[in-house]
Protein backbone atom coordinates (compact mmCIF):
# COMPACT_ATOMS: atom_id res chain seq x y z
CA UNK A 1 14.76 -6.96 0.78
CA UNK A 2 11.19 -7.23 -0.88
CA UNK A 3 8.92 -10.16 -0.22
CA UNK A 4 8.91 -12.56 -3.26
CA UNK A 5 7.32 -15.63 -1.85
CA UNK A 6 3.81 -16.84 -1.95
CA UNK A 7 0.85 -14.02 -1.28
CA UNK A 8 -1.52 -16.06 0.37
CA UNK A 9 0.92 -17.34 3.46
CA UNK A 10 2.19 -13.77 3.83
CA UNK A 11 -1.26 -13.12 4.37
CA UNK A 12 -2.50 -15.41 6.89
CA UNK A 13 0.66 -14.96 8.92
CA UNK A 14 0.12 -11.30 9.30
CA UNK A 15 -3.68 -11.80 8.80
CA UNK A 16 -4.59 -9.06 6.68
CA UNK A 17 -5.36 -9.59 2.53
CA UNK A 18 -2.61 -8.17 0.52
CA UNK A 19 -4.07 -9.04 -2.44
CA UNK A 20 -7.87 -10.17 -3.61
CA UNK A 21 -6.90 -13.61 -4.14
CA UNK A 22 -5.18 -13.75 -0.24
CA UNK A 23 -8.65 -11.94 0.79
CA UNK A 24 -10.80 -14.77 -0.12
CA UNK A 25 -8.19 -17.57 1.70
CA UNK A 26 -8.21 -15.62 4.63
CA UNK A 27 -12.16 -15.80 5.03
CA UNK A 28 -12.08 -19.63 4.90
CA UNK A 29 -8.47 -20.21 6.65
CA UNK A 30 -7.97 -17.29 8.78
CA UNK A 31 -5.00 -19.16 10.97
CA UNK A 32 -1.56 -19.10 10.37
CA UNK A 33 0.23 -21.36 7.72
CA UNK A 34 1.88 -24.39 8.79
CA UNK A 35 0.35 -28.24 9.57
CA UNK A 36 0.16 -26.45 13.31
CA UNK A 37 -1.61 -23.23 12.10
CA UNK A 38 -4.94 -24.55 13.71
CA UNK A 39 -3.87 -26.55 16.39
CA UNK A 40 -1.81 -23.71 17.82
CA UNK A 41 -2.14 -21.44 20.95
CA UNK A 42 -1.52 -17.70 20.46
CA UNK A 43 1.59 -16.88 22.38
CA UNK A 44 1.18 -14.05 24.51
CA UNK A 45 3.14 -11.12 22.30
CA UNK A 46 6.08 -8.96 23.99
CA UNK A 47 5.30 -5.28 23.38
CA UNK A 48 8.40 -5.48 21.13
CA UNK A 49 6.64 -8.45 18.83
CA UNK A 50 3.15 -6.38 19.05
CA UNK A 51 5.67 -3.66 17.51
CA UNK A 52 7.47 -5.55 14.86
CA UNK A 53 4.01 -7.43 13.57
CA UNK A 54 2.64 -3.86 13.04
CA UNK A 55 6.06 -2.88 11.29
CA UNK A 56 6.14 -5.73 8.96
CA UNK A 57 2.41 -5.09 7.99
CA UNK A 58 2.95 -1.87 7.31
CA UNK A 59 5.81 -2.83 5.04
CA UNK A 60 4.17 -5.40 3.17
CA UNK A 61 1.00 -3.01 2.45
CA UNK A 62 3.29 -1.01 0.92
CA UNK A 63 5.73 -3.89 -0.75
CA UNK A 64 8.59 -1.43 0.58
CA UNK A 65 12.21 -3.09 1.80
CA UNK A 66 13.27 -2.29 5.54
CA UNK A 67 15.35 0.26 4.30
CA UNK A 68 13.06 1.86 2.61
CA UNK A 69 10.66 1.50 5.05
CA UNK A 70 12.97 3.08 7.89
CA UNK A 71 14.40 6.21 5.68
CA UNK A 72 10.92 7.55 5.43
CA UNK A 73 9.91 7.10 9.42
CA UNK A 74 13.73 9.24 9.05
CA UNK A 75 12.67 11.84 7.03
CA UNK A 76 8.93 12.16 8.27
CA UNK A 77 10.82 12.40 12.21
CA UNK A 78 12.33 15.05 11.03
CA UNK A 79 9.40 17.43 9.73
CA UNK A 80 7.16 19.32 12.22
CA UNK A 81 3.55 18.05 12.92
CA UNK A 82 2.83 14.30 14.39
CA UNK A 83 5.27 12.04 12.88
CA UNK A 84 2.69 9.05 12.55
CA UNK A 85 0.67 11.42 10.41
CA UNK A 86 3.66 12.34 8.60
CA UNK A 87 4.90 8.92 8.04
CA UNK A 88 1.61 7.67 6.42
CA UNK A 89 0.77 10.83 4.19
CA UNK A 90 4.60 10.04 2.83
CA UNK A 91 4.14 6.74 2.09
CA UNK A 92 0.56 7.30 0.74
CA UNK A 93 1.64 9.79 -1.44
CA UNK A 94 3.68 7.30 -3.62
CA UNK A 95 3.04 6.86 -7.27
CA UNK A 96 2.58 3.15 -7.03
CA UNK A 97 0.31 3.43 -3.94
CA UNK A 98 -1.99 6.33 -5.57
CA UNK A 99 -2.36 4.35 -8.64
CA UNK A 100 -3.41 1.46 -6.46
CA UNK A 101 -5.90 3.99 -4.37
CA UNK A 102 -7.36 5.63 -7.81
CA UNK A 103 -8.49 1.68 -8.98
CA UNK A 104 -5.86 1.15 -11.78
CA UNK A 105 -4.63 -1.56 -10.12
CA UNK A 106 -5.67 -4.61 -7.79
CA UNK A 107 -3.14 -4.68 -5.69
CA UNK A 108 0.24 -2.96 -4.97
CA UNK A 109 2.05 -5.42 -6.55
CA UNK A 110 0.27 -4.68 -9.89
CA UNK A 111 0.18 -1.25 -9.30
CA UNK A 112 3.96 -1.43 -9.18
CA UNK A 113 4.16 -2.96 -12.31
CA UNK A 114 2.35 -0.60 -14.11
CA UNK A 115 4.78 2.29 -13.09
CA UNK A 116 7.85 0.09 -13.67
CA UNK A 117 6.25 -0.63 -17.21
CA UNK A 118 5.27 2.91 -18.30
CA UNK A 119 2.02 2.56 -18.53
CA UNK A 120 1.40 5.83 -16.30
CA UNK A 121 1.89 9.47 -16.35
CA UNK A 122 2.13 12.32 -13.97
CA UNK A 123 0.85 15.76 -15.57
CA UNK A 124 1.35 14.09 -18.93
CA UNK A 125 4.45 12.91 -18.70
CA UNK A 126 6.00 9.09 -17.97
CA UNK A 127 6.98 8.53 -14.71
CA UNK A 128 8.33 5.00 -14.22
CA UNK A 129 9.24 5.20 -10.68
CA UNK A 130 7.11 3.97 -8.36
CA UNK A 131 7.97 5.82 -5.12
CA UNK A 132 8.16 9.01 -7.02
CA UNK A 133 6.49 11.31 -4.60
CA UNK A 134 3.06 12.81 -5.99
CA UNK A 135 1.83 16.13 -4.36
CA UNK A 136 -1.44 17.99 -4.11
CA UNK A 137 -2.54 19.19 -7.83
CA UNK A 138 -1.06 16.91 -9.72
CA UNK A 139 -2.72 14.35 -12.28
CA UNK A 140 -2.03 10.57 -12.63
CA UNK A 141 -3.30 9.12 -15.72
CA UNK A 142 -3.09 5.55 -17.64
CA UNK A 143 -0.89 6.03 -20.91
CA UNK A 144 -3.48 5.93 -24.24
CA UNK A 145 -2.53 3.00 -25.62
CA UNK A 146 -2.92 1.04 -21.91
CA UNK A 147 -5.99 2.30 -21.17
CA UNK A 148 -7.99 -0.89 -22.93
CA UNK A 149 -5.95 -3.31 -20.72
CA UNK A 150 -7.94 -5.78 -19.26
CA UNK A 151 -6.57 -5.76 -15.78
CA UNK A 152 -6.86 -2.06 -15.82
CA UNK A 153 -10.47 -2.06 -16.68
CA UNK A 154 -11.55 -5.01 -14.46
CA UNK A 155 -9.41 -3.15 -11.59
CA UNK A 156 -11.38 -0.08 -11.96
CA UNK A 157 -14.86 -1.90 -11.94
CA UNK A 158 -14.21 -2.62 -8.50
CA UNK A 159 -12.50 -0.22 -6.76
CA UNK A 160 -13.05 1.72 -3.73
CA UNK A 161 -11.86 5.84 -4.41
CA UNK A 162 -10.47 7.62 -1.62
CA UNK A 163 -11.90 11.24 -0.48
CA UNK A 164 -8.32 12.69 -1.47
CA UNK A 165 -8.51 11.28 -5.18
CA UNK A 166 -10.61 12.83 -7.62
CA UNK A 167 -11.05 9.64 -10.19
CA UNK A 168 -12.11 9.84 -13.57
CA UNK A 169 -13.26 5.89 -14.49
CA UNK A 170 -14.11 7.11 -18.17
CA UNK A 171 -10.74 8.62 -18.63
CA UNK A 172 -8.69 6.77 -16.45
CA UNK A 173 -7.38 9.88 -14.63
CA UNK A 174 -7.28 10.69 -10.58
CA UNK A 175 -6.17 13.83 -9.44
CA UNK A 176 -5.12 14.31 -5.64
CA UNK A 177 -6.68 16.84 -4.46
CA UNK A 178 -5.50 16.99 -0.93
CA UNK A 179 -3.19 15.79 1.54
CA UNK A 180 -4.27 12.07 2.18
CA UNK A 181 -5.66 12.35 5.88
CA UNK A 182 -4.42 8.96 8.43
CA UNK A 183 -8.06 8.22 9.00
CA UNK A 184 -8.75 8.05 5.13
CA UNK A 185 -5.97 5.88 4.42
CA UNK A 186 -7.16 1.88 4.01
CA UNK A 187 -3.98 0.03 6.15
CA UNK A 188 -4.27 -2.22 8.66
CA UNK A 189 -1.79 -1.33 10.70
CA UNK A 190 -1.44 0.20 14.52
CA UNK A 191 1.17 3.27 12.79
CA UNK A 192 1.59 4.31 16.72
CA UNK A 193 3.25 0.92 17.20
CA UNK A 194 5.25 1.35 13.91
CA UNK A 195 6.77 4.66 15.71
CA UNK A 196 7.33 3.08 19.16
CA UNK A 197 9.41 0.33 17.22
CA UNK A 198 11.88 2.73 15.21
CA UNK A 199 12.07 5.63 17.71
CA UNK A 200 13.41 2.77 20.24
């Protein structure tokens, strides 16, 4: 099941930003939520809660349900190459995570909405699902008659474009020109831990 509750505690339980607003509350109250979040001693982690921590940050970066989650660690096992590489380039390669990457969006959560919405398109036409899987060559634009939104122009003011998007700020296109490369890809997250936990 997908996270619904509040943002900012997700955030400093984890302790990485999920969203801008969480990235600001985490500068000034980096410790966990709770009247104890201060006062309390780290416990020393088992290697199985060092695992699951990186698993459920992985998760939330990607506002994915365990299911989810697990079927593609399932289907990226099963291809040839490093798995961890794998894993990431298939989850990168979403819809809703590229149109997050290409600055349409401030966070994934948005970026979801926009798909779910129909405000994008894939080679020119709608695509409304966000883990529809985008490949090399193909072109993600914002639908004419979004393209004067205001979060979608304050989103792209600020963004950060990856190496494997080529972004178009004027006309609100980003085409991926390669296979997204686990170095390139901005998660915090240990993905060797991720595989330790589900190849258990």
């Amino acid at each position: 099941m997908k996270y619904t509750g509040p943002k900012i505690k997700l955030s400093r339980r984890l302790g990485i930003p999920i969203t801008p607003k969480s990235e600001k509350f985490l500068e000034t109250r980096p410790t966990p939520p709770g009247m104890h979040g201060q006062s309390r001693r780290p416990k020393k982690q088992s290697d199985y809660g060092k695992q699951l921590i990186e698993k459920q940050r992985l998760r939330i970066q990607y506002n994915l349900a365990e299911r989810q989650l697990h079927n593609y660690y399932e289907k990226a096992s099963g291809k040839i190459g490093n798995t961890a590489d794998i894993f990431m380039q298939l989850l990168e390669c979403r819809l809703d995570a590229l149109v997050l990457r290409a600055g349409f969006a401030r966070s994934i959560y948005a970026a979801r909405q926009l798909v779910n919405h129909g405000h994008i398109r894939v080679n020119g036409k709608k695509v409304n699902i966000p883990s529809y899987n985008v490949r090399v060559g193909d072109q993600i634009t914002v639908k004419d008659k979004s393209k004067k939104m205001e979060s979608i122009l304050f989103a792209i003011q600020n963004a950060k474009f990856m190496p494997y998007l080529k972004v178009d700020s004027e006309t609100l296109t980003a085409d991926l020109i390669e296979v997204p490369k686990r170095e390139d890809i901005p998660v915090i997250c240990e993905i060797s831990l991720v595989i330790e936990f589900y190849s258990r």
